[in-house]
Protein backbone atom coordinates (compact mmCIF):
# COMPACT_ATOMS: atom_id res chain seq x y z
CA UNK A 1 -2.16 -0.50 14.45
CA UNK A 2 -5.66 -1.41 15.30
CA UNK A 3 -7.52 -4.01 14.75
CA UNK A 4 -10.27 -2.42 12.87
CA UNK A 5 -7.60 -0.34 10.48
CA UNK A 6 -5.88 -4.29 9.85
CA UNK A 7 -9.59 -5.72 8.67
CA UNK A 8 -10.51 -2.48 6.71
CA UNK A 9 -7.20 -3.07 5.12
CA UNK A 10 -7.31 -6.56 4.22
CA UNK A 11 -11.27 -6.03 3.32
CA UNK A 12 -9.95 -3.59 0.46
CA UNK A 13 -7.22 -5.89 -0.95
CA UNK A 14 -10.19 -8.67 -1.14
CA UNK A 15 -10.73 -7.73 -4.76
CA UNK A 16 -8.53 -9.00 -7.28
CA UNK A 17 -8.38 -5.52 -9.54
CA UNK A 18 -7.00 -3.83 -6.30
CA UNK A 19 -4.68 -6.06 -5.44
CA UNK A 20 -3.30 -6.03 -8.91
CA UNK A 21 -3.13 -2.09 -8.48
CA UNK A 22 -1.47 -2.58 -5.34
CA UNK A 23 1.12 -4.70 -6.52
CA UNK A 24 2.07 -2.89 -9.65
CA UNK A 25 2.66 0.51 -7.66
CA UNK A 26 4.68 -1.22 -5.17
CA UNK A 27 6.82 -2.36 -8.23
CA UNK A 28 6.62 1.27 -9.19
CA UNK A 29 8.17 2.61 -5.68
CA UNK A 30 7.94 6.42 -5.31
CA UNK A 31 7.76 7.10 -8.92
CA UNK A 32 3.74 5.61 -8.46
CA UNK A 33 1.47 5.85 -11.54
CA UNK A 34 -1.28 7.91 -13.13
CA UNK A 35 -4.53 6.56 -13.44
CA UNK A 36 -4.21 5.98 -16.98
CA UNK A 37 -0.99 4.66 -17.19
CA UNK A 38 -2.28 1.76 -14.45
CA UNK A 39 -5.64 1.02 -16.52
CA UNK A 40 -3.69 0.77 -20.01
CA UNK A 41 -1.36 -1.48 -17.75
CA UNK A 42 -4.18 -3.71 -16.24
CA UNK A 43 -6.38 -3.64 -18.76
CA UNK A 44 -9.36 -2.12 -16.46
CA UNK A 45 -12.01 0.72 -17.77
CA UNK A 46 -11.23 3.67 -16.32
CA UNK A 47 -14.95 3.60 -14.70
CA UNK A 48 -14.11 0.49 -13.05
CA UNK A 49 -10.37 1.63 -12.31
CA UNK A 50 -11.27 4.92 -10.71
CA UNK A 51 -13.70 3.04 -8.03
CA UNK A 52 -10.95 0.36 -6.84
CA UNK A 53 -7.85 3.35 -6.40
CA UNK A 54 -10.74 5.13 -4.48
CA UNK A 55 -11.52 2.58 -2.14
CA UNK A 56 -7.25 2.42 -1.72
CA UNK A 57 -6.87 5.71 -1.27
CA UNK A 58 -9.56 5.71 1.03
CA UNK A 59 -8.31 3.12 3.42
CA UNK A 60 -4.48 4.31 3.04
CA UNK A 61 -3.03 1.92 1.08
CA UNK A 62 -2.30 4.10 -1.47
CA UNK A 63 -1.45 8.14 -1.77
CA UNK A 64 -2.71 10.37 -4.40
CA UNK A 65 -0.67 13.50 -5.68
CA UNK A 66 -2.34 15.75 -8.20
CA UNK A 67 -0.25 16.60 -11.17
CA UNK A 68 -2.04 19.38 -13.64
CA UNK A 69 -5.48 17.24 -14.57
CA UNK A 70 -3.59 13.91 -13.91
CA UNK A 71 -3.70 12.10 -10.20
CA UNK A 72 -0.47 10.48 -9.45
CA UNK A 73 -1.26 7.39 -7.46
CA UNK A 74 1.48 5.42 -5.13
CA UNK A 75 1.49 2.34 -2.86
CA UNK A 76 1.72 3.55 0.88
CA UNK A 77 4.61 1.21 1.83
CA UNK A 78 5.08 2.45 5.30
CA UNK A 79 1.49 1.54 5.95
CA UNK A 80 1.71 -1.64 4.67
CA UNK A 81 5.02 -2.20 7.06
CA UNK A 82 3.08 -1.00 9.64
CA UNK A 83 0.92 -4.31 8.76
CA UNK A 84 3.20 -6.54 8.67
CA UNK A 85 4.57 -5.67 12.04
CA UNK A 86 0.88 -5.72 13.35
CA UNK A 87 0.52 -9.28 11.86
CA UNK A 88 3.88 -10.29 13.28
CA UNK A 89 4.14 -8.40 16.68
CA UNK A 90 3.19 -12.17 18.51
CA UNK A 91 5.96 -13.85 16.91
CA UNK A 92 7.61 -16.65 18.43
CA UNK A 93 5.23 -17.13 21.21
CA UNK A 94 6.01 -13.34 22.20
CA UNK A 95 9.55 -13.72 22.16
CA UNK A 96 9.74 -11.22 19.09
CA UNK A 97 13.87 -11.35 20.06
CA UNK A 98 14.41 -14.63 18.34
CA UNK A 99 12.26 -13.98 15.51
CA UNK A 100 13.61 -12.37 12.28
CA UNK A 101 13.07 -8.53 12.97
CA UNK A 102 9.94 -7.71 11.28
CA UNK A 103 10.16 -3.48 11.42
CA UNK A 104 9.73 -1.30 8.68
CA UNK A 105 13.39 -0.59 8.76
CA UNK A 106 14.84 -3.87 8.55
CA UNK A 107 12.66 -5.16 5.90
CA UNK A 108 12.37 -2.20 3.95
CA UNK A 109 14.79 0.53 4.37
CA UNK A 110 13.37 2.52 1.26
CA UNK A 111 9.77 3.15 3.26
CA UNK A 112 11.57 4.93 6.17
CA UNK A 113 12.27 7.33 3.94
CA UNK A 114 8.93 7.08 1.53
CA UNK A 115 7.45 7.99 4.95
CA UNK A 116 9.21 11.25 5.35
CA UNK A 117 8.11 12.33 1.61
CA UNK A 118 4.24 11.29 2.44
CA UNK A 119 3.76 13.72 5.21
């Protein structure tokens, strides 16, 4: 991962309504949300709601699936592994071997194959 796609990243979960939209579709897992379903949920107009799951869709963090006049939204776990790993990559001075293993595998099986389905 590169540096810029990290900051654009954390730049976008910088507002509290997305990072409450990020949360709740990672507690959702591939089964994700519609747009109204995640206002009702939050309590956010949909005005307001539909700007914040652009900008996350935009940078990634989340996919979009269109479902008749409905937009199915899900959290993009794989990226957000990829993150993790990009945060972690330096751990232990370097010596990532003694470290816990931070890969998308090991700490989340599920996005391996969440992954797959995205493409």
């Amino acid at each position: 991962m590169k540096k810029l796609t990290a900051t654009t990243i954390f730049e976008s979960l910088s507002s509290p309504v997305r990072l409450d939209v990020y949360r709740l579709l990672v507690k959702k897992g591939t089964e994700g949300m519609v747009a109204g379903e995640i206002g009702s949920v939050l309590d956010v107009p949909p005005t307001n709601l539909s700007f914040h799951l652009k900008t996350l869709a935009h940078t990634g963090l989340l996919t979009v699936e269109q479902e008749g006049r409905y937009q199915r939204y899900r959290a993009n776990l794989p990226l957000m592994m990829e993150l993790i790993a990009y945060l972690t990559e330096e751990c232990c001075g370097g010596n990532s071997e003694i470290c816990s293993d931070f890969s998308a595998p090991a700490i989340c099986p599920q996005c391996i194959d969440m992954s797959s389905d995205m493409k």
